[in-house]
C-alpha atoms as a PDB file:
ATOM      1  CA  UNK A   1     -55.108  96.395 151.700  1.00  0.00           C
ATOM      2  CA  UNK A   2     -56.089  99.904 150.504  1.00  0.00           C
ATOM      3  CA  UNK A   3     -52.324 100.681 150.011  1.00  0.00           C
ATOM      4  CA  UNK A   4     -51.907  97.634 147.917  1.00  0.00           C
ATOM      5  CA  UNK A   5     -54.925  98.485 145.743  1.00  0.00           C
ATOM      6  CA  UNK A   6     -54.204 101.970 145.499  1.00  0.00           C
ATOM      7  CA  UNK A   7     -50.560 101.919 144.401  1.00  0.00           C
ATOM      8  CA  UNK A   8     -50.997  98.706 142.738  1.00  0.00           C
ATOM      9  CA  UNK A   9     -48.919  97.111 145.295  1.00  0.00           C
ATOM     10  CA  UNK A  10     -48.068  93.316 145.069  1.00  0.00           C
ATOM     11  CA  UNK A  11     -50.160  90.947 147.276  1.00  0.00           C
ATOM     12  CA  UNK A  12     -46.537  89.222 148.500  1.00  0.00           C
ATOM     13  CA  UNK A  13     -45.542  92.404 149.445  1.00  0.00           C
ATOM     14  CA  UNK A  14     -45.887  93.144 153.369  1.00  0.00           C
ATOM     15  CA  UNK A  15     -47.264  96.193 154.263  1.00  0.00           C
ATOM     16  CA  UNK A  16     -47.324  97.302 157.998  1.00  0.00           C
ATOM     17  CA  UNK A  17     -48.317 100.726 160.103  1.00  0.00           C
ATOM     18  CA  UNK A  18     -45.593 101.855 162.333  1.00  0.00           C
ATOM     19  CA  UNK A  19     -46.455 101.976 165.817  1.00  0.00           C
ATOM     20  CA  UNK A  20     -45.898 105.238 168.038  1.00  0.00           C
ATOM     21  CA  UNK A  21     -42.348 104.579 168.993  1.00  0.00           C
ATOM     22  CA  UNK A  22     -41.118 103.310 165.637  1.00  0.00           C
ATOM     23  CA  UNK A  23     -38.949 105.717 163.670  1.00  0.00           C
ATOM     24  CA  UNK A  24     -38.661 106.192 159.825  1.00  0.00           C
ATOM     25  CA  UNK A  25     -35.040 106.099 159.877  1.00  0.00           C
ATOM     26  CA  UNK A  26     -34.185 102.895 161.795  1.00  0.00           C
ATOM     27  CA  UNK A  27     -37.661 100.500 160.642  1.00  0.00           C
ATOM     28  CA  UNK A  28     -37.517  96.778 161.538  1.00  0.00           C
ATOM     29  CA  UNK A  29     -35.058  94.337 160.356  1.00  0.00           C
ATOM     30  CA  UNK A  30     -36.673  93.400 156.809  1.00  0.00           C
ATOM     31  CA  UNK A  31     -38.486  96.031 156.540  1.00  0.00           C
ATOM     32  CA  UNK A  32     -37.434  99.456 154.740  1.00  0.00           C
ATOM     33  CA  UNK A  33     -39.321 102.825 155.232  1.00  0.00           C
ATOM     34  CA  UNK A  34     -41.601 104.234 152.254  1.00  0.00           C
ATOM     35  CA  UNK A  35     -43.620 107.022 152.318  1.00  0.00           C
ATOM     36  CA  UNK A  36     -46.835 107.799 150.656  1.00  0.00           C
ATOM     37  CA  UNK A  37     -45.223 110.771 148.945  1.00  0.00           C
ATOM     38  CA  UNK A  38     -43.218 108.163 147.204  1.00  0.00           C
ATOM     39  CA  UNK A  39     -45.706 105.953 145.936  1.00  0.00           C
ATOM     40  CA  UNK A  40     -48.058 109.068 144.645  1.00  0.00           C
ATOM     41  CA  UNK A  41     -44.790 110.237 143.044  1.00  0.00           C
ATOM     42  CA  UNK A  42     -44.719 106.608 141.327  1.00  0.00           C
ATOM     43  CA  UNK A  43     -42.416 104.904 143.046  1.00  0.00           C
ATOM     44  CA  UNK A  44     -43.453 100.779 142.439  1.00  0.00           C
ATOM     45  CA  UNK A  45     -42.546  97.285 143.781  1.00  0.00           C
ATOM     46  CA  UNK A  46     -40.970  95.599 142.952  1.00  0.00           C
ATOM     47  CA  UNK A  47     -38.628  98.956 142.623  1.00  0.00           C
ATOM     48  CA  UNK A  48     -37.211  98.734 139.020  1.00  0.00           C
ATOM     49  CA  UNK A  49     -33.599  97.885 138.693  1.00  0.00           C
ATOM     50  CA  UNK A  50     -32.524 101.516 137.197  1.00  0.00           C
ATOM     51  CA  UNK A  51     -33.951 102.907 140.386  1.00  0.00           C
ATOM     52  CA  UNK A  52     -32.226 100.627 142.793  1.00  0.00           C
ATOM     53  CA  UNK A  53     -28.459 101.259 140.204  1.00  0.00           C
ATOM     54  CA  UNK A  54     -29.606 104.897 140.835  1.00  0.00           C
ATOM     55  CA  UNK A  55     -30.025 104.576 144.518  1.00  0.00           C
ATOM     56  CA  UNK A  56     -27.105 102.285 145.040  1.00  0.00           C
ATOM     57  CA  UNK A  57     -24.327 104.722 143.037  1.00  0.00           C
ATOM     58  CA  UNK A  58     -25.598 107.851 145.183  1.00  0.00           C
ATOM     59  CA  UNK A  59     -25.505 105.798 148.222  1.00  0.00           C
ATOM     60  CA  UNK A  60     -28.506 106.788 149.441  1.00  0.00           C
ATOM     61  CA  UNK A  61     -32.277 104.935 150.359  1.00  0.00           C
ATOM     62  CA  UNK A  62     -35.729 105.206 149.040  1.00  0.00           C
ATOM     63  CA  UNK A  63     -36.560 107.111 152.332  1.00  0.00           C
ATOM     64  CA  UNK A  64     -34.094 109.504 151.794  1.00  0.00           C
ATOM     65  CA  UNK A  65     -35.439 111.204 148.319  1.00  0.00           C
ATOM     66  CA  UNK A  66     -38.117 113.718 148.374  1.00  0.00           C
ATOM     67  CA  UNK A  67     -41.429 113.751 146.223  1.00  0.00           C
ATOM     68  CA  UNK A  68     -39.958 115.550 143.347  1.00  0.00           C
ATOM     69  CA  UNK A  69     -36.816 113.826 143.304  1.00  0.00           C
ATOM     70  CA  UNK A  70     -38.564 110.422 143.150  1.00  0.00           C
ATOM     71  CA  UNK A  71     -41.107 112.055 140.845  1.00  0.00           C
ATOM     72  CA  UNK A  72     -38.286 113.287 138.299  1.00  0.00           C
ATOM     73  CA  UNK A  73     -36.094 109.786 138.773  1.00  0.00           C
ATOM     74  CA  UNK A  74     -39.021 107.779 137.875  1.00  0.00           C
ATOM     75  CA  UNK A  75     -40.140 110.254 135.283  1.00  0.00           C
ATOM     76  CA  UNK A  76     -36.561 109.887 133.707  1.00  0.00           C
ATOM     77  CA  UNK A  77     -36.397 106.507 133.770  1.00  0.00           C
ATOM     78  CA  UNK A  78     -39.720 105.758 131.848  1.00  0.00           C
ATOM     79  CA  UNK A  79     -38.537 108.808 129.422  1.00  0.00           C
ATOM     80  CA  UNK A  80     -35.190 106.725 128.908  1.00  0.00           C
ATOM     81  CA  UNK A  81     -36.802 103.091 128.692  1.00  0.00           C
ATOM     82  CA  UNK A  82     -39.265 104.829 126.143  1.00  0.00           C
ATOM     83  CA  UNK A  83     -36.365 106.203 124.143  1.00  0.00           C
ATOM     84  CA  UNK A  84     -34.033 102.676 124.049  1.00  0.00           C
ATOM     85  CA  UNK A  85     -31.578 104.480 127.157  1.00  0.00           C
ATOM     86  CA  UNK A  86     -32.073 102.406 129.688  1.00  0.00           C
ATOM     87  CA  UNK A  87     -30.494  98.460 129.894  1.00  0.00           C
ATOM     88  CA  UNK A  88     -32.680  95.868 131.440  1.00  0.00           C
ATOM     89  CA  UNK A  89     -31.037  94.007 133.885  1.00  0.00           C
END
């Protein structure tokens, strides 16, 4: 519950600690793999639908970007939404 508190984190949303032979690229079915970098660098659930457009056109997962690329994504999309850029969908 720490997580949730810390980073804001819905109640609905599950939260779980991987065990010693889970791995960060293959996590349980229904689950998805986040880490803590992400979340400092202001990554937010529900994820916003510009990040998951973003994510889905580069074909890659949230797992897959680095602090500062999560940091700057999230960065630009608040800049854009602040500016009229970005479409709600």
């Amino acid at each position: 519950m720490l997580l949730h508190k810390n980073f804001h984190i819905p109640n609905d949303v599950v939260t779980t600690v991987p065990k010693r032979s889970d791995r960060a690229s293959l996590p349980p079915p229904g689950y998805l793999t986040v880490s803590e970098a992400s979340l400092r660098a202001g990554l937010r659930f529900p994820p916003s639908a510009e990040l998951v457009e973003i994510l889905r056109r580069c074909g890659v997962c949230l797992s897959q970007l680095s602090y500062r690329v999560m940091s700057v994504t999230v960065g630009l999309i608040a800049l854009f939404r602040d500016r009229g850029g970005c479409a709600d969908t």
